[in-house]
C-alpha atoms as a PDB file:
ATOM      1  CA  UNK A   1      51.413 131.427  36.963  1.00  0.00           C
ATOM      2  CA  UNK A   2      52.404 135.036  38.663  1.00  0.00           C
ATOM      3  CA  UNK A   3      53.200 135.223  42.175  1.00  0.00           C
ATOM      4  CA  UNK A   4      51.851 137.653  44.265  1.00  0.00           C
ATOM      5  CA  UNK A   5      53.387 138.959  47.079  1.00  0.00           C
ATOM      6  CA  UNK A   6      52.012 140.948  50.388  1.00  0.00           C
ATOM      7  CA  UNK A   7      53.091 144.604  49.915  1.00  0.00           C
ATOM      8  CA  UNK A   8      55.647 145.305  51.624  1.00  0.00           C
ATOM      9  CA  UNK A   9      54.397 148.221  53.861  1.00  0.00           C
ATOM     10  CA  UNK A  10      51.864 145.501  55.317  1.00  0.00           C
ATOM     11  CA  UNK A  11      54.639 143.096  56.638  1.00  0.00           C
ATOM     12  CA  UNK A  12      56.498 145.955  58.286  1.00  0.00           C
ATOM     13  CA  UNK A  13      53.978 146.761  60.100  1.00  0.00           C
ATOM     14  CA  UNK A  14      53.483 143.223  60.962  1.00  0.00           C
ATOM     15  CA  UNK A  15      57.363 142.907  61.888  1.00  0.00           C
ATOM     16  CA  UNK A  16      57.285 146.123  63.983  1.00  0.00           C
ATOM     17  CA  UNK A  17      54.047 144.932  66.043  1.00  0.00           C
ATOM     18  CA  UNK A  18      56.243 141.514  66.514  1.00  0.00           C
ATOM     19  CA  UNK A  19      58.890 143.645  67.669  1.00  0.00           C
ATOM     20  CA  UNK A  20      56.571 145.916  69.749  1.00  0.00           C
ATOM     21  CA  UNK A  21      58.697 148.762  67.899  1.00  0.00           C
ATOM     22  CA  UNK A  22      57.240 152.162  66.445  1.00  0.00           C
ATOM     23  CA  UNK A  23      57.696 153.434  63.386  1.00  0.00           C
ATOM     24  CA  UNK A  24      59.854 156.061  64.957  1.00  0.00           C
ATOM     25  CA  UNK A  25      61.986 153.639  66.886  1.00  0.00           C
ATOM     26  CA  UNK A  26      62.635 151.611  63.324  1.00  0.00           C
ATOM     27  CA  UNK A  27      63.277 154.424  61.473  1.00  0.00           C
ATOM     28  CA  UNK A  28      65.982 156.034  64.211  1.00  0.00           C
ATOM     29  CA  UNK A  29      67.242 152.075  64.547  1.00  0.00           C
ATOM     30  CA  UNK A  30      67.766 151.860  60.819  1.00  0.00           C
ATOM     31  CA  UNK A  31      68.915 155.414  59.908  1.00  0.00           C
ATOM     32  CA  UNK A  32      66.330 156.536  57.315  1.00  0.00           C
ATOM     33  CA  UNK A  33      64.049 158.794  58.044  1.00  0.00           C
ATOM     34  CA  UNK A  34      60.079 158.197  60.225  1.00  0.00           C
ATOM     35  CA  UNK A  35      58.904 160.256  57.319  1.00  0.00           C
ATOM     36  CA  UNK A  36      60.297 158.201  54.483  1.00  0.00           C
ATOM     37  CA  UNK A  37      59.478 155.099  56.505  1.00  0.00           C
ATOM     38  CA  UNK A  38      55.821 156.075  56.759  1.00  0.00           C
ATOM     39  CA  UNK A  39      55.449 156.599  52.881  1.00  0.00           C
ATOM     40  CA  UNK A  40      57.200 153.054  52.615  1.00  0.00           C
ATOM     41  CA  UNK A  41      54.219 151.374  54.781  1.00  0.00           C
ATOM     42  CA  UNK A  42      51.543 153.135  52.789  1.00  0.00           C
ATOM     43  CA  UNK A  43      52.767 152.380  49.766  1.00  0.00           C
ATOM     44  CA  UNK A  44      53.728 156.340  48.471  1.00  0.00           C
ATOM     45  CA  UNK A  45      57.721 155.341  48.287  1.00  0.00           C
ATOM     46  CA  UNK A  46      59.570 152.494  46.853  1.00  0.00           C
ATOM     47  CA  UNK A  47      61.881 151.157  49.758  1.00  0.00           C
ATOM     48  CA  UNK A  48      65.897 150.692  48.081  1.00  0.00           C
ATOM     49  CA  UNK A  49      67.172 147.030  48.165  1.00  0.00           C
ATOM     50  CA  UNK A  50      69.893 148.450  50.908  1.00  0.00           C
ATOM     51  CA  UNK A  51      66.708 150.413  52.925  1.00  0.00           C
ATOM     52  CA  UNK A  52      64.530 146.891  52.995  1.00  0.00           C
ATOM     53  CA  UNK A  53      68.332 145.045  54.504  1.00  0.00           C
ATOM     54  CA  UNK A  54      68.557 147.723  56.568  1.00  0.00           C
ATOM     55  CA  UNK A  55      65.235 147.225  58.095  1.00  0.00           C
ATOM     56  CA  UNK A  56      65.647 143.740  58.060  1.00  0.00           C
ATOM     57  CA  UNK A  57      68.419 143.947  60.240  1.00  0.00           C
ATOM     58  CA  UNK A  58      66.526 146.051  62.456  1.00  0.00           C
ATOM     59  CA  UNK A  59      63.834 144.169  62.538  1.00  0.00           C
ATOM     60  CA  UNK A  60      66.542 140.862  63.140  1.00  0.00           C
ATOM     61  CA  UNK A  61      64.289 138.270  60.669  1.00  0.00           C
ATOM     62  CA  UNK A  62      65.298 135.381  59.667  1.00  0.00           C
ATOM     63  CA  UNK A  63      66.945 134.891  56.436  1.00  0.00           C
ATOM     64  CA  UNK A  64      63.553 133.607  55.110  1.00  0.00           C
ATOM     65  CA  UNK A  65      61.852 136.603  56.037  1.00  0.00           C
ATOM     66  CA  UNK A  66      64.615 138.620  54.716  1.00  0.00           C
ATOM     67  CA  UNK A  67      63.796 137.223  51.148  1.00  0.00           C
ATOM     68  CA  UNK A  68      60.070 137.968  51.656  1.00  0.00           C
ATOM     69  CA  UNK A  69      60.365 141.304  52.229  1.00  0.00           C
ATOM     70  CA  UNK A  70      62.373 141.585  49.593  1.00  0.00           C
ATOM     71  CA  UNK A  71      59.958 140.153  46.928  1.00  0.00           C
ATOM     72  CA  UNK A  72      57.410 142.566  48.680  1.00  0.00           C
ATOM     73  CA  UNK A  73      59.470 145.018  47.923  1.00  0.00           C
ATOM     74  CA  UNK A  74      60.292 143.871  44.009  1.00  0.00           C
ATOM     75  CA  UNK A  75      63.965 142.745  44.291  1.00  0.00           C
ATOM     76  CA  UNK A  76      65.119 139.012  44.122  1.00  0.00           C
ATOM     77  CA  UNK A  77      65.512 137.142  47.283  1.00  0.00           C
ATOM     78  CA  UNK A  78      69.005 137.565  49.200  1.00  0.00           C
ATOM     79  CA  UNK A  79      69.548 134.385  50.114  1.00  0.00           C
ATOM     80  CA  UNK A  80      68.610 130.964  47.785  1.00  0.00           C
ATOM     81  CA  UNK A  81      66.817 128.274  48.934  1.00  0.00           C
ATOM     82  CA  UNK A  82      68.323 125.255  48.694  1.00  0.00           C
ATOM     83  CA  UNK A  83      67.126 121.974  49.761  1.00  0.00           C
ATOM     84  CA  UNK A  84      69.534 119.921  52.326  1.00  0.00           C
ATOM     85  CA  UNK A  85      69.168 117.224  49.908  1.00  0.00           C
ATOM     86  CA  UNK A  86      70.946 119.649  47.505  1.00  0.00           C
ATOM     87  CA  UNK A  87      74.772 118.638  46.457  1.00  0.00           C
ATOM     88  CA  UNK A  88      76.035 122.336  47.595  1.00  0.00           C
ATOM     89  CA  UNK A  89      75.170 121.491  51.089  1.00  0.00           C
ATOM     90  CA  UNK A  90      76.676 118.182  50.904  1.00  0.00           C
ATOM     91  CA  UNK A  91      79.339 118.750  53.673  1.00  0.00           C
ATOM     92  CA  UNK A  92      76.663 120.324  55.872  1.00  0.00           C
ATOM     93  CA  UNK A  93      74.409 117.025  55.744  1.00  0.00           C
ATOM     94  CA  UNK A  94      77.846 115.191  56.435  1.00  0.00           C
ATOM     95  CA  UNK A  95      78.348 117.181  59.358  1.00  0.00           C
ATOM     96  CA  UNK A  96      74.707 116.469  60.607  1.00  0.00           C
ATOM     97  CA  UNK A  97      75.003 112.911  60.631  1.00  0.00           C
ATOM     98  CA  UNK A  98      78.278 113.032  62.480  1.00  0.00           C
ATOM     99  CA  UNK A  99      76.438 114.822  65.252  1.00  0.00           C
ATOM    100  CA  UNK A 100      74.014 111.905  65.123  1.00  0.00           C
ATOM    101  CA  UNK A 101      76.185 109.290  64.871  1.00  0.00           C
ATOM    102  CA  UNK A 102      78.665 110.519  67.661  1.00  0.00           C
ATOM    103  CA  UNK A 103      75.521 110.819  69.935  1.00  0.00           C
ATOM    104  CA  UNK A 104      74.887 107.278  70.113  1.00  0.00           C
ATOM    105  CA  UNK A 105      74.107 105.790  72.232  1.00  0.00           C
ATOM    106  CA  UNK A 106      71.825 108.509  73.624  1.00  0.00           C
ATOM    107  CA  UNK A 107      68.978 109.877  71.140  1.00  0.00           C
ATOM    108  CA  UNK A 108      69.594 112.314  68.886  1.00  0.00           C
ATOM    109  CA  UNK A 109      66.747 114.416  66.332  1.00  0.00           C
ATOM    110  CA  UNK A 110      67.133 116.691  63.427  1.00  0.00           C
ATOM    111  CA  UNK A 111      64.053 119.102  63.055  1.00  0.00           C
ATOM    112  CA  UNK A 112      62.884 122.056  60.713  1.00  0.00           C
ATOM    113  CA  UNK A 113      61.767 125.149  62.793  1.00  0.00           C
ATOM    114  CA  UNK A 114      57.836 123.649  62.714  1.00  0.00           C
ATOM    115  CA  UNK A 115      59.605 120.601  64.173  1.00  0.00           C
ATOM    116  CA  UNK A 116      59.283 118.550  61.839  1.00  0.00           C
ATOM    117  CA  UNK A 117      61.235 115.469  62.634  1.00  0.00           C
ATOM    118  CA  UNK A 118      63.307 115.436  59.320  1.00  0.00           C
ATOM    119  CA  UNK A 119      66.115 112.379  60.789  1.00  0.00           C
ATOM    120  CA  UNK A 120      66.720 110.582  64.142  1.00  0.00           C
ATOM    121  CA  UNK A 121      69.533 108.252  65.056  1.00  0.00           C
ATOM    122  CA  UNK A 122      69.803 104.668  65.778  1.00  0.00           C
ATOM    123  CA  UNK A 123      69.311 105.395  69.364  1.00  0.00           C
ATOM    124  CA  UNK A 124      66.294 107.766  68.885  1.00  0.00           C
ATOM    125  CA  UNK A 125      64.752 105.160  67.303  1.00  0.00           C
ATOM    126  CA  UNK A 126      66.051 102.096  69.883  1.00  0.00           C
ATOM    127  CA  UNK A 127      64.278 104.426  72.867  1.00  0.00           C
ATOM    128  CA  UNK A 128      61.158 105.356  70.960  1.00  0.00           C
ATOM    129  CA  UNK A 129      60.593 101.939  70.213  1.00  0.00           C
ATOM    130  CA  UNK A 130      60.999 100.978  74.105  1.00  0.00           C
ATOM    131  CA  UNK A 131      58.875 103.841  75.146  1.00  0.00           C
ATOM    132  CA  UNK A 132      55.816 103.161  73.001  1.00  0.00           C
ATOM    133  CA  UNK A 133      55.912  99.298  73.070  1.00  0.00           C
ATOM    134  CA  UNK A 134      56.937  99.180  69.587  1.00  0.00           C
ATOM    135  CA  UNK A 135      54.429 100.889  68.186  1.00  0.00           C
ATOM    136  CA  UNK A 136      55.634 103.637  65.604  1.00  0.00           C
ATOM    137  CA  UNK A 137      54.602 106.900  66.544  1.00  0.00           C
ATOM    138  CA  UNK A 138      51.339 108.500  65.101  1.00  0.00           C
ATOM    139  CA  UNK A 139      52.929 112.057  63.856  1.00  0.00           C
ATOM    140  CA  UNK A 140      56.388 113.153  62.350  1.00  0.00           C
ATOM    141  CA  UNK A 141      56.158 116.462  63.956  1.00  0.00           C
ATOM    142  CA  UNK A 142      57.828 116.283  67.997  1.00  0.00           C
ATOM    143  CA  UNK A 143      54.471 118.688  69.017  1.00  0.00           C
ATOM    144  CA  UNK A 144      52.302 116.643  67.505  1.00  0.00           C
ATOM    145  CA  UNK A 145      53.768 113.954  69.792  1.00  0.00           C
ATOM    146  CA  UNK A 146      54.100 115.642  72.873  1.00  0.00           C
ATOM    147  CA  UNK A 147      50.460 116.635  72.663  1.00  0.00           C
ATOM    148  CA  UNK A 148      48.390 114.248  71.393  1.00  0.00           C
ATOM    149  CA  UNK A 149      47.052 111.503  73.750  1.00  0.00           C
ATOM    150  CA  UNK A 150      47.399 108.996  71.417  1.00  0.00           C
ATOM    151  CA  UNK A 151      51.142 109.341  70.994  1.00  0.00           C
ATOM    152  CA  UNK A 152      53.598 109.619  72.695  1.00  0.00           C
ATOM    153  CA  UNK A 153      51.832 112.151  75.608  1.00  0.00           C
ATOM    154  CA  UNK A 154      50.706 109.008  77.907  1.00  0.00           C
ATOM    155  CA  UNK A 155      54.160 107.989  78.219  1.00  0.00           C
ATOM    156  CA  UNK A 156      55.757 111.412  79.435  1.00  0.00           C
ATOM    157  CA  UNK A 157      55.875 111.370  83.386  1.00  0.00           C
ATOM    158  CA  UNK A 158      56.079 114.835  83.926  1.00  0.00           C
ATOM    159  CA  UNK A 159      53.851 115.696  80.757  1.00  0.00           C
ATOM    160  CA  UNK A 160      52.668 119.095  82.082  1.00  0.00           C
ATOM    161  CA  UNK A 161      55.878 120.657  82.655  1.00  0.00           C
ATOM    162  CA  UNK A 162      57.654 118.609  79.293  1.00  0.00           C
ATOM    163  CA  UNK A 163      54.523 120.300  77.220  1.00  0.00           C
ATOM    164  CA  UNK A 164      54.310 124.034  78.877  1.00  0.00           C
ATOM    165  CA  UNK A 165      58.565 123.598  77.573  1.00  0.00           C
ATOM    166  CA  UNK A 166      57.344 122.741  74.084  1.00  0.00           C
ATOM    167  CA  UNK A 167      54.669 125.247  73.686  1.00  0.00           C
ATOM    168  CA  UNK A 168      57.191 128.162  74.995  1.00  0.00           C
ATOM    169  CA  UNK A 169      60.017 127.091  72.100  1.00  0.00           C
ATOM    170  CA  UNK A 170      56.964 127.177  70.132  1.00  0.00           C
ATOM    171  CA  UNK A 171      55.892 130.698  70.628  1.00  0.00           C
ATOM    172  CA  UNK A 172      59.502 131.955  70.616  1.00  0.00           C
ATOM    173  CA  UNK A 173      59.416 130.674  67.171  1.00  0.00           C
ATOM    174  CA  UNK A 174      56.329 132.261  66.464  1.00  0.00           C
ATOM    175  CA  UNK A 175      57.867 135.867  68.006  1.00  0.00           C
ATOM    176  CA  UNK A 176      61.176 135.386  66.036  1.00  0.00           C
ATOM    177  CA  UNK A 177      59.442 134.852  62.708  1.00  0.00           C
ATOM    178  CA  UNK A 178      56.393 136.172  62.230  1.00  0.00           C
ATOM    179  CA  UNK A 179      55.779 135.367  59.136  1.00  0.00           C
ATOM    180  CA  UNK A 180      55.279 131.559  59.746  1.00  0.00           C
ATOM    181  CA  UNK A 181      52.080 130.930  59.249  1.00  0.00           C
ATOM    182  CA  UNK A 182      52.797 127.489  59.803  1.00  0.00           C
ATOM    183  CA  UNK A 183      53.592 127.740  63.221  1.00  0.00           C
ATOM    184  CA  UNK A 184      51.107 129.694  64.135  1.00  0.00           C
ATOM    185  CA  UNK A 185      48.085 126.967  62.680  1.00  0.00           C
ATOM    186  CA  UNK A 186      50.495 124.517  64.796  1.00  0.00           C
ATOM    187  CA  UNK A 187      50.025 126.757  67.956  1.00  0.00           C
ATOM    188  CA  UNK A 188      46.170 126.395  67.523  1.00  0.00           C
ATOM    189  CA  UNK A 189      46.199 122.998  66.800  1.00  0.00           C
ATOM    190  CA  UNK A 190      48.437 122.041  69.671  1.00  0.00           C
ATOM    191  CA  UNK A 191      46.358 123.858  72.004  1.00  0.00           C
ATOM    192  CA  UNK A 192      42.860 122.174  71.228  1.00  0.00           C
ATOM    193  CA  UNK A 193      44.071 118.906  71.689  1.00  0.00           C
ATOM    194  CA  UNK A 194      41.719 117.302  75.017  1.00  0.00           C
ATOM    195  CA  UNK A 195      43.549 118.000  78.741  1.00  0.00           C
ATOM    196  CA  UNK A 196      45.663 121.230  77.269  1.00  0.00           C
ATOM    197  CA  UNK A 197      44.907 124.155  79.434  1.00  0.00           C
ATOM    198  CA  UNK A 198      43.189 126.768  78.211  1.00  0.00           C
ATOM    199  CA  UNK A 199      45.551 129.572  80.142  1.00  0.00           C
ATOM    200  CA  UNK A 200      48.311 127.986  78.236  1.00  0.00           C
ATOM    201  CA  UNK A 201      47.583 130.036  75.792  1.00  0.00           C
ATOM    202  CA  UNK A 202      49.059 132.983  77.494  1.00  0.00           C
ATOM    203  CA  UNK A 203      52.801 133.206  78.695  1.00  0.00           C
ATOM    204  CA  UNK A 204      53.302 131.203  81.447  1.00  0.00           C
ATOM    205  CA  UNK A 205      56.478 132.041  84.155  1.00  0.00           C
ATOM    206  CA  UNK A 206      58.590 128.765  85.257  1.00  0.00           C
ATOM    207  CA  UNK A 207      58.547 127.905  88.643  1.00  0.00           C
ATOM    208  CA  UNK A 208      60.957 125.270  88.303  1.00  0.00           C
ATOM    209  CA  UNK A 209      64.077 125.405  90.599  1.00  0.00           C
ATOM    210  CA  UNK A 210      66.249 122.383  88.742  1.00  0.00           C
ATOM    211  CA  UNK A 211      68.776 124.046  86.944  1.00  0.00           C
ATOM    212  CA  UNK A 212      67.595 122.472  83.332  1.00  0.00           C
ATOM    213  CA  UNK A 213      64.522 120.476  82.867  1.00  0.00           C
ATOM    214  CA  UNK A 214      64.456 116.541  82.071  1.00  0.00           C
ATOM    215  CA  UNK A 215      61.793 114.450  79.429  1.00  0.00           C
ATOM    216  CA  UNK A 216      60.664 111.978  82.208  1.00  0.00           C
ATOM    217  CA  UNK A 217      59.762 108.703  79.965  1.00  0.00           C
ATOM    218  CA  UNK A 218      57.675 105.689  81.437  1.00  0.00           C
ATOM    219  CA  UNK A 219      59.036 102.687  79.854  1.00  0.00           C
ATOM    220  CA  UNK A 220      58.815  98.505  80.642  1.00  0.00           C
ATOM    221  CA  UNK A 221      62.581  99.036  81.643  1.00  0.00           C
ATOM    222  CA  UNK A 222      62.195 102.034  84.448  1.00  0.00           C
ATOM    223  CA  UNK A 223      61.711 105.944  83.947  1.00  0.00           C
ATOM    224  CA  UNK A 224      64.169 107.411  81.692  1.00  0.00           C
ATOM    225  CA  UNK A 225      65.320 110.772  82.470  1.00  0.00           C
ATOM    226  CA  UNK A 226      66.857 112.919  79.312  1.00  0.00           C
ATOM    227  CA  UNK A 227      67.563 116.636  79.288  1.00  0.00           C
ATOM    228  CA  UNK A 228      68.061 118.286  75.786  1.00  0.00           C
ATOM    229  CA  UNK A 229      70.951 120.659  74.012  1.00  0.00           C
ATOM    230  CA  UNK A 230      69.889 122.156  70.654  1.00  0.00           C
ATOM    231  CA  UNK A 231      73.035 122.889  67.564  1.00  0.00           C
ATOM    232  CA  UNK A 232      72.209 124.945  64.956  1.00  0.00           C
ATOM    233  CA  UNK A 233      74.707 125.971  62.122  1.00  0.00           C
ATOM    234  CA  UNK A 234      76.977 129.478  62.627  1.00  0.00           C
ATOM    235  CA  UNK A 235      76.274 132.092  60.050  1.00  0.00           C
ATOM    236  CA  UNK A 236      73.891 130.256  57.675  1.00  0.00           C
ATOM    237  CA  UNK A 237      73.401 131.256  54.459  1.00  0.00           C
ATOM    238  CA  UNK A 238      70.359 129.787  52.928  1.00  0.00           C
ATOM    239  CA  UNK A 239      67.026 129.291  54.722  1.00  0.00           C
ATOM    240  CA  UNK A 240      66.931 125.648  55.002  1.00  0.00           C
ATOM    241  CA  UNK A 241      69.978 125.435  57.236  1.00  0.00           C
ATOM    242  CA  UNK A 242      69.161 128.851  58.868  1.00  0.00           C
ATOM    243  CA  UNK A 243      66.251 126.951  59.981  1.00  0.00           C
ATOM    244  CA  UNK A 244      67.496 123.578  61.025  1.00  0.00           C
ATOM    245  CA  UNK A 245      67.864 122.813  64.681  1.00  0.00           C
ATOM    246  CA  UNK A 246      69.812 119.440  66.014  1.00  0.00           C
ATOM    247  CA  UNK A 247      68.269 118.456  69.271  1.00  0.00           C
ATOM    248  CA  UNK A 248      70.581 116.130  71.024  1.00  0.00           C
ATOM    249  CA  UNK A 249      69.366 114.478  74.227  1.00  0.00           C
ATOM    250  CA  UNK A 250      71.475 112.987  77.184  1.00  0.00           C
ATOM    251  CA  UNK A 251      71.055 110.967  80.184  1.00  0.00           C
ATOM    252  CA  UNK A 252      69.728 112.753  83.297  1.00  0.00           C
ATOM    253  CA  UNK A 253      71.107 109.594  85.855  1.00  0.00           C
ATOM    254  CA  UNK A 254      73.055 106.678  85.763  1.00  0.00           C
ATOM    255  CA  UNK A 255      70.175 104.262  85.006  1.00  0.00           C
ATOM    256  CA  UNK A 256      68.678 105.988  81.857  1.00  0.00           C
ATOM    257  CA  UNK A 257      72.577 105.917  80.621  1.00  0.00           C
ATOM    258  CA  UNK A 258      73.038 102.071  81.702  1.00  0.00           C
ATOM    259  CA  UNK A 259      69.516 101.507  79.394  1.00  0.00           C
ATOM    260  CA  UNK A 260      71.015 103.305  76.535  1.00  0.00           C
ATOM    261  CA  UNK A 261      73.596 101.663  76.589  1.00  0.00           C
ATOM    262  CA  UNK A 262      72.638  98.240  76.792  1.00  0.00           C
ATOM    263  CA  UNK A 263      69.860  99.010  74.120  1.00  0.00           C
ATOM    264  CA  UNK A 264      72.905  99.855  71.772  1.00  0.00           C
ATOM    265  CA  UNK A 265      74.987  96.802  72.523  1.00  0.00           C
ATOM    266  CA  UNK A 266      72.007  94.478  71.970  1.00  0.00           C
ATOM    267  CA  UNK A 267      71.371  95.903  68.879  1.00  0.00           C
END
């Protein structure tokens, strides 16, 4: 079966509308010419493989999008995919799960940039479980939980704020790769789910004057308060760990860290 690919005149001009860039202001950026960059987007000149990184790196894609363009443009991809299941990123999976193991007892979630919940730790699944009354949750993906009303939505105190915070990450993930076509079917979907506000759609500006904001949870045992930091891996190399993101969560008081804790030790 061949593989077709969008030319790649068509996804620069995609990239530079992302980037709300000219085709002046790339070509000056990049260091070729607007001329030669014009003919590229038409189609009347061939783009080098060094022109297309060049514009890449202009254009600061991801290393996904780097290999698309260069398909569009006829050369092999840059960068290999390779799966994190994969035995060359063995010592990258080990240190994943010592990020989720050292987190205990507070929750801890790996997820793909469509967030995709692709692991969890002991603890993420100890609160969960408390939160929801035992019941497993009805999606995989952390938007499709936030959102949904029959998920995990009913049990998030401060839902409006928690969601506007997930639909933001969302759309910076849409700006930084624009190519996703994933996330942007997600974006729709998330937004036609009952009680979502339709000016949500748009930007919204915080208002918020706590310096980060918490994941308010109603659960049998009291509200549990988390607030979030995110790891991803220095200078990837391969798309699948370019996109990975670690979201480890950690006790906003001292009662959401007394729960944790004596979830873990009944366990």
């Amino acid at each position: 079966m061949t593989i077709t690919y969008p030319p790649i005149g068509l996804l620069l001009r995609d990239w530079r509308a992302a980037r709300r860039m000219s085709q002046l202001d790339l070509a000056l950026d990049c260091g070729i010419s607007a001329r030669h960059l014009g003919f590229i987007e038409v189609g009347r000149a061939k783009a080098s493989r060094e022109a297309v990184g060049r514009l890449a790196d202009s254009l600061r894609v991801s290393l996904r999008e780097r290999n698309a363009l260069l398909l569009a443009a006829g050369f092999a991809p840059q960068h290999p995919e390779s799966d994190l299941a994969s035995p060359a990123l063995e010592r990258m999976r080990d240190a994943v799960a010592l990020i989720l193991e050292h987190q205990n007892p507070y929750p801890a979630f790996v997820l793909n940039r469509n967030f995709d919940i692709l692991d969890m730790n002991p603890s993420a699944v100890r609160i969960g479980g408390l939160i929801s009354g035992g019941k497993p949750p009805k999606h995989d993906n952390l938007l499709r939980q936030v959102f949904d009303p029959e998920d995990l939505r009913p049990v998030i105190a401060n839902w409006p704020d928690v969601a506007a915070w997930f639909l933001r990450r969302l759309r910076d993930e849409m700006t930084a790769t624009a190519g996703n076509q994933t996330a942007r079917d997600l974006f729709e979907e998330i937004l036609a789910y009952p009680g979502v506000p339709a000016e949500w759609r748009r930007p919204m500006i915080g208002s918020d004057v706590h310096p980060v904001l918490t994941i308010d949870f109603l659960s049998p045992m009291g509200t549990l308060s988390f607030f979030e930091t995110i790891t991803t891996f220095a200078a990837p190399l391969t798309p699948s760990l370019d996109e990975l993101r670690i979201d480890c969560t950690y006790p906003a008081n001292d009662h959401t860290a007394a729960i944790c804790r004596q979830l873990a030790e009944a366990d």
